[in-house]
PDB file of N, CA and C in Angstrom:
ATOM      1  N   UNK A   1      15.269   7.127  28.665  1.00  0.00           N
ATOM      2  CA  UNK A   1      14.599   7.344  27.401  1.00  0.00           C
ATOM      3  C   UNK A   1      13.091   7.243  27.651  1.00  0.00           C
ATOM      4  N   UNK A   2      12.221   8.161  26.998  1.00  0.00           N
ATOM      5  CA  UNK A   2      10.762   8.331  27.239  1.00  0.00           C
ATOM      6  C   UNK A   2      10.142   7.361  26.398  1.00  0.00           C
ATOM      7  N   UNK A   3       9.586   6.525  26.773  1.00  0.00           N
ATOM      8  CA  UNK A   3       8.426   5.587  25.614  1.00  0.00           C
ATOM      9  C   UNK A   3       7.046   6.946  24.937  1.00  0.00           C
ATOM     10  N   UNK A   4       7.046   6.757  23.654  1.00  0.00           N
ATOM     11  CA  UNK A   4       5.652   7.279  23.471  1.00  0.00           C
ATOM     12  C   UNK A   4       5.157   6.417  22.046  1.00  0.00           C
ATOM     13  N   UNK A   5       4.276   7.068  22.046  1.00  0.00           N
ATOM     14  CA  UNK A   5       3.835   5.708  20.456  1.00  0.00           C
ATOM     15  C   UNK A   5       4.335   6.406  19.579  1.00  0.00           C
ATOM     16  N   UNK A   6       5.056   7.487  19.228  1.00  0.00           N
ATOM     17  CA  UNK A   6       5.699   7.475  17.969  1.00  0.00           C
ATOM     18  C   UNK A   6       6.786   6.173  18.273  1.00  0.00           C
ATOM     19  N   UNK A   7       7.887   6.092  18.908  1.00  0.00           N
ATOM     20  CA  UNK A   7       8.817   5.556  19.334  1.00  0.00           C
ATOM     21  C   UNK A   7       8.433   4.200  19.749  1.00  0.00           C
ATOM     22  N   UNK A   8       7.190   3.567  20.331  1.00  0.00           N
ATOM     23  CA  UNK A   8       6.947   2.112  20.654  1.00  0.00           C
ATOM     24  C   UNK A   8       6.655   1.871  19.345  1.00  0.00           C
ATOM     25  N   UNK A   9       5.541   2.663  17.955  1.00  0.00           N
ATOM     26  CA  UNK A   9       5.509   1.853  17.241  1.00  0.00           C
ATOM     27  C   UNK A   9       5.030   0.556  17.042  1.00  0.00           C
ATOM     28  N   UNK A  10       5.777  -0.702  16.073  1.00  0.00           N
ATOM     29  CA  UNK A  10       4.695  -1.590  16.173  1.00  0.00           C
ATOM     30  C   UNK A  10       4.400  -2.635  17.298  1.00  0.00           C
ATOM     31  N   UNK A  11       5.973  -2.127  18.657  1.00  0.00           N
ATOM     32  CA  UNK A  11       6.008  -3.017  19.545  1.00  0.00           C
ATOM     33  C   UNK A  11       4.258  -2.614  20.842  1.00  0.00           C
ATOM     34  N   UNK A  12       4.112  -1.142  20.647  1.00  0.00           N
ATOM     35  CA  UNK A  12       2.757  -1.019  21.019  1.00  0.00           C
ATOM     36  C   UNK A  12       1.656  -1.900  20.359  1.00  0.00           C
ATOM     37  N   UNK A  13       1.278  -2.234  18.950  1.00  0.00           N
ATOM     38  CA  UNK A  13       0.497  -2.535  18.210  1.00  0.00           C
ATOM     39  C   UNK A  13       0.274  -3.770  18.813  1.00  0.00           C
ATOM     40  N   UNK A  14       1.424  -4.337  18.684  1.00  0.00           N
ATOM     41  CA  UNK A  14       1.839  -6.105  19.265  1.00  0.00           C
ATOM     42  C   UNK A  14       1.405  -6.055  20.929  1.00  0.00           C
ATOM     43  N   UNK A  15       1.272  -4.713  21.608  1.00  0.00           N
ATOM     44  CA  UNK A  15       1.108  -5.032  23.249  1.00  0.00           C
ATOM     45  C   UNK A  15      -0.487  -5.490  23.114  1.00  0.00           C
ATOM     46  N   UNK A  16      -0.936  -4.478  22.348  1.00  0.00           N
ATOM     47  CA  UNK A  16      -2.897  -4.344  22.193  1.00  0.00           C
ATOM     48  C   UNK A  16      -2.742  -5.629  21.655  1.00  0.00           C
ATOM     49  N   UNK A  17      -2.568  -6.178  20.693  1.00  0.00           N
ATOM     50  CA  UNK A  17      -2.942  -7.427  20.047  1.00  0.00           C
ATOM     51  C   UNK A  17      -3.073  -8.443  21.505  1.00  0.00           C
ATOM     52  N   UNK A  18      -2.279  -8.216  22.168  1.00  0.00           N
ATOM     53  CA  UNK A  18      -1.388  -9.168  23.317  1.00  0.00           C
ATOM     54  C   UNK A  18      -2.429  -9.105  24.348  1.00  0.00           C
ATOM     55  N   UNK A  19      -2.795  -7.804  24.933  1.00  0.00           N
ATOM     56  CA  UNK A  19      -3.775  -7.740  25.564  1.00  0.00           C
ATOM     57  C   UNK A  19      -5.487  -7.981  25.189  1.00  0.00           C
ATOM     58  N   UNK A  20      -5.591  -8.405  23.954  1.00  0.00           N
ATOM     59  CA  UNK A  20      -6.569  -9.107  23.325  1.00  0.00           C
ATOM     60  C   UNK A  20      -6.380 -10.641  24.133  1.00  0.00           C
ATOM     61  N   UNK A  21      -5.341 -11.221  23.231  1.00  0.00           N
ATOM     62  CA  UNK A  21      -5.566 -12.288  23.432  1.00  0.00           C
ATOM     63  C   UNK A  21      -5.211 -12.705  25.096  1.00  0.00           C
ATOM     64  N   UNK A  22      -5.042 -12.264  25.927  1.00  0.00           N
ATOM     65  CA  UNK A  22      -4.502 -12.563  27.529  1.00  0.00           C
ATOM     66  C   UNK A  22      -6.034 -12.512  27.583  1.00  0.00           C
ATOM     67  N   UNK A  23      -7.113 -11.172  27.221  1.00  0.00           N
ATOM     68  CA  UNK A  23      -8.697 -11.223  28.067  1.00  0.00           C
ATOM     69  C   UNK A  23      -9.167 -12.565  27.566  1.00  0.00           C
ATOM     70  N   UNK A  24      -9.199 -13.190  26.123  1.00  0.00           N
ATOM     71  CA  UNK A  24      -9.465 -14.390  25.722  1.00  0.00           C
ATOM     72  C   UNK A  24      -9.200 -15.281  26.314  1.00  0.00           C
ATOM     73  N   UNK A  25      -7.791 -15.463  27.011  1.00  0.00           N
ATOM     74  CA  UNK A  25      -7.288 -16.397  27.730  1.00  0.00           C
ATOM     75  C   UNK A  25      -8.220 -16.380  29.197  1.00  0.00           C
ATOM     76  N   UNK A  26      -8.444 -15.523  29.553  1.00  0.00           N
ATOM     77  CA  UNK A  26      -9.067 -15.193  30.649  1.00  0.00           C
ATOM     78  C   UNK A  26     -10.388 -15.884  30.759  1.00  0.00           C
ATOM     79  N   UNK A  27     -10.886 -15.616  29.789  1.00  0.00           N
ATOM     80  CA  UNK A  27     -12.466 -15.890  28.865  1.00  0.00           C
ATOM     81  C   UNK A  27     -12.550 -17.316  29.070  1.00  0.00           C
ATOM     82  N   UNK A  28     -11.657 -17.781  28.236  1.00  0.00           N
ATOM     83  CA  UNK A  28     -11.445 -19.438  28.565  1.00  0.00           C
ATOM     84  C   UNK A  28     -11.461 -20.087  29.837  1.00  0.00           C
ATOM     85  N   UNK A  29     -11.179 -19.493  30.804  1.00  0.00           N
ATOM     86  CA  UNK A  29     -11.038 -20.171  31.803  1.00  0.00           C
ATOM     87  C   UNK A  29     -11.913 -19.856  32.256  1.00  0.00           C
ATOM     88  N   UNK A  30     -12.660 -19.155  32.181  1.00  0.00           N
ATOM     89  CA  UNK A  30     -13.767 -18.716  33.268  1.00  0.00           C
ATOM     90  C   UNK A  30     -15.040 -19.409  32.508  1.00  0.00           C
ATOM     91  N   UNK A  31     -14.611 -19.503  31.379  1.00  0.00           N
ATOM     92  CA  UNK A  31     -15.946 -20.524  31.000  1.00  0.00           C
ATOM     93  C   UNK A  31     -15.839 -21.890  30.501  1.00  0.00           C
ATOM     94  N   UNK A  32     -14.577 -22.566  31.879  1.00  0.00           N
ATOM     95  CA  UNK A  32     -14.012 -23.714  31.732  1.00  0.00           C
ATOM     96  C   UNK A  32     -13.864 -24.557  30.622  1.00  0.00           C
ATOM     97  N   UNK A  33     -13.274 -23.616  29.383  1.00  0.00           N
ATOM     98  CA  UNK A  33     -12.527 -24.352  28.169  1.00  0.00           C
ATOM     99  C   UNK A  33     -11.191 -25.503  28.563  1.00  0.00           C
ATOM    100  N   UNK A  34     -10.994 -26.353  28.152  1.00  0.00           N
ATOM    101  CA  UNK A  34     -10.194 -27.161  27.881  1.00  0.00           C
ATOM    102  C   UNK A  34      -8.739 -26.355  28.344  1.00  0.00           C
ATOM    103  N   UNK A  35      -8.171 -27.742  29.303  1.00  0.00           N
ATOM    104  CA  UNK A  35      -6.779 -26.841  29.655  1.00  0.00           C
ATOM    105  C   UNK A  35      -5.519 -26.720  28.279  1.00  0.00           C
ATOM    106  N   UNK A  36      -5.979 -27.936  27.317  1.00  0.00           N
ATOM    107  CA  UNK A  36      -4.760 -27.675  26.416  1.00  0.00           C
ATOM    108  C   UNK A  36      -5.148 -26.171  25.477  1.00  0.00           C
ATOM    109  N   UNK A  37      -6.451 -26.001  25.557  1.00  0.00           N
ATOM    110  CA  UNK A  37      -6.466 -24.874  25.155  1.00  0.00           C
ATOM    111  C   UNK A  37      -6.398 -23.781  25.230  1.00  0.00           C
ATOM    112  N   UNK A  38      -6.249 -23.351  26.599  1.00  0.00           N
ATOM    113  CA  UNK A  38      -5.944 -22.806  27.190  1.00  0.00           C
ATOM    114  C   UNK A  38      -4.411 -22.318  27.307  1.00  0.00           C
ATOM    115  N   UNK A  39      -3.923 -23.372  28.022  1.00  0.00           N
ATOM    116  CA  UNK A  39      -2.352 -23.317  27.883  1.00  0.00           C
ATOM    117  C   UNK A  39      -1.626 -22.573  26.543  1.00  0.00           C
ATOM    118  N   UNK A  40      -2.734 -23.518  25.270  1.00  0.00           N
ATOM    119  CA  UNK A  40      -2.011 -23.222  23.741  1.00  0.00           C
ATOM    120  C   UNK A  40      -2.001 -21.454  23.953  1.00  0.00           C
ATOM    121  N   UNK A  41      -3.582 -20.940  24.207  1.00  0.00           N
ATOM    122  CA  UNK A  41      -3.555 -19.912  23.910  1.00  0.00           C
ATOM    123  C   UNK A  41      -2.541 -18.766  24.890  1.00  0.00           C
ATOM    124  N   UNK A  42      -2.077 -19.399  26.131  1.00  0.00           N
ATOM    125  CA  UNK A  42      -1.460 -18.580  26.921  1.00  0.00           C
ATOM    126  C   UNK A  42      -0.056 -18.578  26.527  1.00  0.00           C
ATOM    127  N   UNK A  43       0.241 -19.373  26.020  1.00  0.00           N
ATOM    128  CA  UNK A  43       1.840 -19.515  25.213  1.00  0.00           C
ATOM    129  C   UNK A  43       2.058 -18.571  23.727  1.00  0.00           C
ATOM    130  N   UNK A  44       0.746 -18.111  23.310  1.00  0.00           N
ATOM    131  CA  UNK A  44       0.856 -17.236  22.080  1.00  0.00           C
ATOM    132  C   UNK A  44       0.914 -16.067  22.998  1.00  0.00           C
ATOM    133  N   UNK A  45       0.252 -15.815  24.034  1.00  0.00           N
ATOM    134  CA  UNK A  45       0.191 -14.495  24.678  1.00  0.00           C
ATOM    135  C   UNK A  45       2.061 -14.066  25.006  1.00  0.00           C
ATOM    136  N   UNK A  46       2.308 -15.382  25.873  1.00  0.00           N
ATOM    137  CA  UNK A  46       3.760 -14.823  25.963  1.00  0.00           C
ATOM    138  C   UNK A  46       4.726 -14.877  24.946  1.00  0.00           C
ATOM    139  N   UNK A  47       4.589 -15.777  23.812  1.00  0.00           N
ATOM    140  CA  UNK A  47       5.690 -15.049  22.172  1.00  0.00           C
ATOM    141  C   UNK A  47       5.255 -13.917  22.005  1.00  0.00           C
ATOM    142  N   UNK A  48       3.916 -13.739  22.273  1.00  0.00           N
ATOM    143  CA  UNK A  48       3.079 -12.248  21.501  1.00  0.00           C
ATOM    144  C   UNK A  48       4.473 -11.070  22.843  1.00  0.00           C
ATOM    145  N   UNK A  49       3.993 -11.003  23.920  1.00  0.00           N
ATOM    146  CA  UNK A  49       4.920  -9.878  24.732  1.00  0.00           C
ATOM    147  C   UNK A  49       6.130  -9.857  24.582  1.00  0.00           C
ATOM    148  N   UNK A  50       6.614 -11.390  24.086  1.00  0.00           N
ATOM    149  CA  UNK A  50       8.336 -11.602  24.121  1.00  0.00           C
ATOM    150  C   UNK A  50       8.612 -10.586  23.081  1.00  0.00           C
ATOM    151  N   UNK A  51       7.992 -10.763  21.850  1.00  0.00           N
ATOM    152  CA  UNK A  51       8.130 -10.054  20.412  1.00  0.00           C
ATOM    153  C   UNK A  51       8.171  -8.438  20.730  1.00  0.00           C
ATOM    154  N   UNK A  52       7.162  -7.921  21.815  1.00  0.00           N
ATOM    155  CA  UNK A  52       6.959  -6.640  21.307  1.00  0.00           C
ATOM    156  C   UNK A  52       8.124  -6.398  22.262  1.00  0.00           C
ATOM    157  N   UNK A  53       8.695  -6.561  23.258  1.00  0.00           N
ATOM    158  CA  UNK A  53       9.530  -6.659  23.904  1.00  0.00           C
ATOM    159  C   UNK A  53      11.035  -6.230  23.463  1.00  0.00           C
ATOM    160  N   UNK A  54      11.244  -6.830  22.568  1.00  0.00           N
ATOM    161  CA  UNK A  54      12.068  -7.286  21.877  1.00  0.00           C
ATOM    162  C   UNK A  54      11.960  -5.602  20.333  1.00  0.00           C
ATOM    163  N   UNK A  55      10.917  -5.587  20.218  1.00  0.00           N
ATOM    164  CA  UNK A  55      10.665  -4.668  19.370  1.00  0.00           C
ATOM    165  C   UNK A  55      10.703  -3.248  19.878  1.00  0.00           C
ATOM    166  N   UNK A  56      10.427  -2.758  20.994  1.00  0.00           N
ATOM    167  CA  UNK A  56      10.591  -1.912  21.537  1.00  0.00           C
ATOM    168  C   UNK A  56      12.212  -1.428  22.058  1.00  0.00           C
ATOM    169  N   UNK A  57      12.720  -2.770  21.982  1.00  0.00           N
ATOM    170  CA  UNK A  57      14.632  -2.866  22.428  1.00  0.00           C
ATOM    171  C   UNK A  57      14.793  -2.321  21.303  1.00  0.00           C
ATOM    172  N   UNK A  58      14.397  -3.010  20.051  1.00  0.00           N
ATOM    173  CA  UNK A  58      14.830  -2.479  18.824  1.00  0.00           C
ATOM    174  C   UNK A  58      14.950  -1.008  18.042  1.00  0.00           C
ATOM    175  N   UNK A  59      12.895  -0.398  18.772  1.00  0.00           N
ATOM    176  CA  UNK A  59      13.229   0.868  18.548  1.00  0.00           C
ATOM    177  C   UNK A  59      13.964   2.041  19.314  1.00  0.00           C
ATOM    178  N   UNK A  60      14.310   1.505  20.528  1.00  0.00           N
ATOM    179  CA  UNK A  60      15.166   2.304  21.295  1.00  0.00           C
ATOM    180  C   UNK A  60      16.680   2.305  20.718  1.00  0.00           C
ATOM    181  N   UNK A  61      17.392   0.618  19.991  1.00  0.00           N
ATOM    182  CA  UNK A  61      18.476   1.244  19.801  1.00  0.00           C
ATOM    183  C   UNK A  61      18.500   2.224  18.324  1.00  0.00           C
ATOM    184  N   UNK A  62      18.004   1.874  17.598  1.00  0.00           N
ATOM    185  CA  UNK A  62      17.418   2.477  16.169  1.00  0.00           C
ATOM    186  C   UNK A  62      17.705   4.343  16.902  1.00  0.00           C
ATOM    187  N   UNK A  63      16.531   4.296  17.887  1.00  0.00           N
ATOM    188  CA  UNK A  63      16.911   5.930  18.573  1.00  0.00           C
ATOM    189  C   UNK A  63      18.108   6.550  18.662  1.00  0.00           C
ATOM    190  N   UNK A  64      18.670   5.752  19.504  1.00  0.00           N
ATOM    191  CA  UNK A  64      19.968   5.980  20.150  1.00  0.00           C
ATOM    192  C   UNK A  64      20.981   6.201  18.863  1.00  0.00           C
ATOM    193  N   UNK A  65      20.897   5.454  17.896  1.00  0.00           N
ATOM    194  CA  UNK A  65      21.908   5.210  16.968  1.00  0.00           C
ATOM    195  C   UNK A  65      21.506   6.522  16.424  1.00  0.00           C
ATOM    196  N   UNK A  66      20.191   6.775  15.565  1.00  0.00           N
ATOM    197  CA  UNK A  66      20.577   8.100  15.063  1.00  0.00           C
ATOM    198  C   UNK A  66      20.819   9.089  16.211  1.00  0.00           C
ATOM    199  N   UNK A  67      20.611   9.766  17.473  1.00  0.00           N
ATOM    200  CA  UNK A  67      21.157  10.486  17.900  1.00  0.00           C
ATOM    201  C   UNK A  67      22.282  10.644  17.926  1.00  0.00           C
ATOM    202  N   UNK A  68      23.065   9.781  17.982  1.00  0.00           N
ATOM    203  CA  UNK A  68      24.716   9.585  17.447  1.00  0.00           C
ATOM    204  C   UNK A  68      24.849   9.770  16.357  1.00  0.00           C
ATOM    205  N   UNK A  69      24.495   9.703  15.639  1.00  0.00           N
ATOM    206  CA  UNK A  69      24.379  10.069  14.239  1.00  0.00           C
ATOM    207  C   UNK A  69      24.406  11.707  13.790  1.00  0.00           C
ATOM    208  N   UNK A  70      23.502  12.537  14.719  1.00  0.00           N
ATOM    209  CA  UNK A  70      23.345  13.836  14.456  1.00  0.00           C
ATOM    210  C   UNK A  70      23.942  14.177  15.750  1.00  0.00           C
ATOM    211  N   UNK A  71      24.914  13.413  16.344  1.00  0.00           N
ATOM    212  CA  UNK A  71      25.945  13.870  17.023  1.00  0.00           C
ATOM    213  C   UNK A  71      25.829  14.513  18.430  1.00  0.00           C
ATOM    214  N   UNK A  72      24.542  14.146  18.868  1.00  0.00           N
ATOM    215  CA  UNK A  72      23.780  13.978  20.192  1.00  0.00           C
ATOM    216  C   UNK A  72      24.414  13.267  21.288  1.00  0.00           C
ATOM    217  N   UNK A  73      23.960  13.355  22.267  1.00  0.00           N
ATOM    218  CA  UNK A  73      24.216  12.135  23.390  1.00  0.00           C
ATOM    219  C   UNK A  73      23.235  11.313  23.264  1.00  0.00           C
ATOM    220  N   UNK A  74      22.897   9.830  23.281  1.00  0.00           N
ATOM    221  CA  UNK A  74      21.797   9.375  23.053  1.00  0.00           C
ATOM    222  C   UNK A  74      21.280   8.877  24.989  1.00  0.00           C
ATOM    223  N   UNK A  75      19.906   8.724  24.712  1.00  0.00           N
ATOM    224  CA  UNK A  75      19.587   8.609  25.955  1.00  0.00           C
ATOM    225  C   UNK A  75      19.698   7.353  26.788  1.00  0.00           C
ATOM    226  N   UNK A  76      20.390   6.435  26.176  1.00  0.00           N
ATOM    227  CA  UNK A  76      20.762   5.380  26.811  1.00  0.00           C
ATOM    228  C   UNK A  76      21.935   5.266  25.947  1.00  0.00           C
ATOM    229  N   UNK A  77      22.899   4.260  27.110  1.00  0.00           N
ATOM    230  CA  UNK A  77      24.008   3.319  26.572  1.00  0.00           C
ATOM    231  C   UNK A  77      23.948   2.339  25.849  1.00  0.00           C
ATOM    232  N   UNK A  78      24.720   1.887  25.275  1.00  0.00           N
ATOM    233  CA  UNK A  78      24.817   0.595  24.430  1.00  0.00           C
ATOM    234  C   UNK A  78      24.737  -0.626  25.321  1.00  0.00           C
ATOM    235  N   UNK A  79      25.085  -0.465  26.543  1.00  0.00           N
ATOM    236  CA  UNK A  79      25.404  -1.009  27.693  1.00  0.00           C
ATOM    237  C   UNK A  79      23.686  -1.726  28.535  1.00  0.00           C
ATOM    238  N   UNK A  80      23.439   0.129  28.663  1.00  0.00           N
ATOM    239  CA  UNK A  80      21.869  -0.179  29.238  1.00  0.00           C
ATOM    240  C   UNK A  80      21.114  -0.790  28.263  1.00  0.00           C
ATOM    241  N   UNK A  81      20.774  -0.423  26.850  1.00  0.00           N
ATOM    242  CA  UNK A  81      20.152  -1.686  25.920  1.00  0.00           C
ATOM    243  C   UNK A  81      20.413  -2.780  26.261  1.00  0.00           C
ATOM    244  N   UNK A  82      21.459  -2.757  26.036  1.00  0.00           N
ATOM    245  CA  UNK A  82      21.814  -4.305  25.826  1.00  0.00           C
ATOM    246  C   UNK A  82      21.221  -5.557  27.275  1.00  0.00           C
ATOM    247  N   UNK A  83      21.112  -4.987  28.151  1.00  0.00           N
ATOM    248  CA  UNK A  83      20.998  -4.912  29.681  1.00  0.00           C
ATOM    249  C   UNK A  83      19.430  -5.232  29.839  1.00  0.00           C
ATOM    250  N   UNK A  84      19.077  -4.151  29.103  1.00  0.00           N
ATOM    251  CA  UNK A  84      16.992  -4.852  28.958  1.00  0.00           C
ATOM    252  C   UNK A  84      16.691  -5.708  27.639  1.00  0.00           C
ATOM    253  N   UNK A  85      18.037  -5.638  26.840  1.00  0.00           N
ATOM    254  CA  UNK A  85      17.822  -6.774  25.911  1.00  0.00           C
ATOM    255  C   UNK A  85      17.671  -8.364  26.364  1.00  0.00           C
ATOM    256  N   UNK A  86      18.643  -8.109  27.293  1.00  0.00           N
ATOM    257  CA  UNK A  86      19.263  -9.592  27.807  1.00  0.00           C
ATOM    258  C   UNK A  86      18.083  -9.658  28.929  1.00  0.00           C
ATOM    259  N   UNK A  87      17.551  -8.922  29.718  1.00  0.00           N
ATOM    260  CA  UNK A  87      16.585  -9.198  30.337  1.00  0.00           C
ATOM    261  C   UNK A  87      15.138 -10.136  29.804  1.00  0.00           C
ATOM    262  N   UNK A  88      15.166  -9.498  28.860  1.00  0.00           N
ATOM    263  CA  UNK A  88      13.802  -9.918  28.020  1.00  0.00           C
ATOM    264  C   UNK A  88      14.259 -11.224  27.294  1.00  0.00           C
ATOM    265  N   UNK A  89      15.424 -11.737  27.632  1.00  0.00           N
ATOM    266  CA  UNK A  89      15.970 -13.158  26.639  1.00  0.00           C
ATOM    267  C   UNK A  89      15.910 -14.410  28.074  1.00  0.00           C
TER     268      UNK A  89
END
């Protein structure tokens, strides 16, 4: 299945947000902020990727389902989802 931003959607939106806050994180350290703050902020970075992650699983099966729907082959299995679902868990 092809990623594009119709199809990533808001799990793209959530990557940019994500890659905001990782350069911040970056920022911090290089201008030796506080490690709990640091840490705090690097732990929002990874819920932030887990989420879009997770959102992008979502719009792929959403895909798949209507192609079955209009009686298509869809471009992945229920199998392979499930497979980068469980990866990302």
């Amino acid at each position: 299945m092809q990623l594009n931003e119709a199809l990533a959607g808001d799990g793209l939106n959530r990557l940019k947000r994500a890659q905001g806050q990782l350069a911040s994180v970056i920022s911090m350290i290089e201008e030796g902020e506080e490690c709990e703050k640091v840490l705090t902020q690097l732990a929002a970075v990874s819920r932030a990727l887990d989420r879009a992650g997770f959102k992008l699983v979502a719009s792929g099966m959403r895909h798949c389902q209507r192609a079955r729907e209009r009686g298509e082959e869809p471009p992945m299995t229920e199998e392979e989802l499930e497979k980068l679902f469980l990866a990302l868990a």
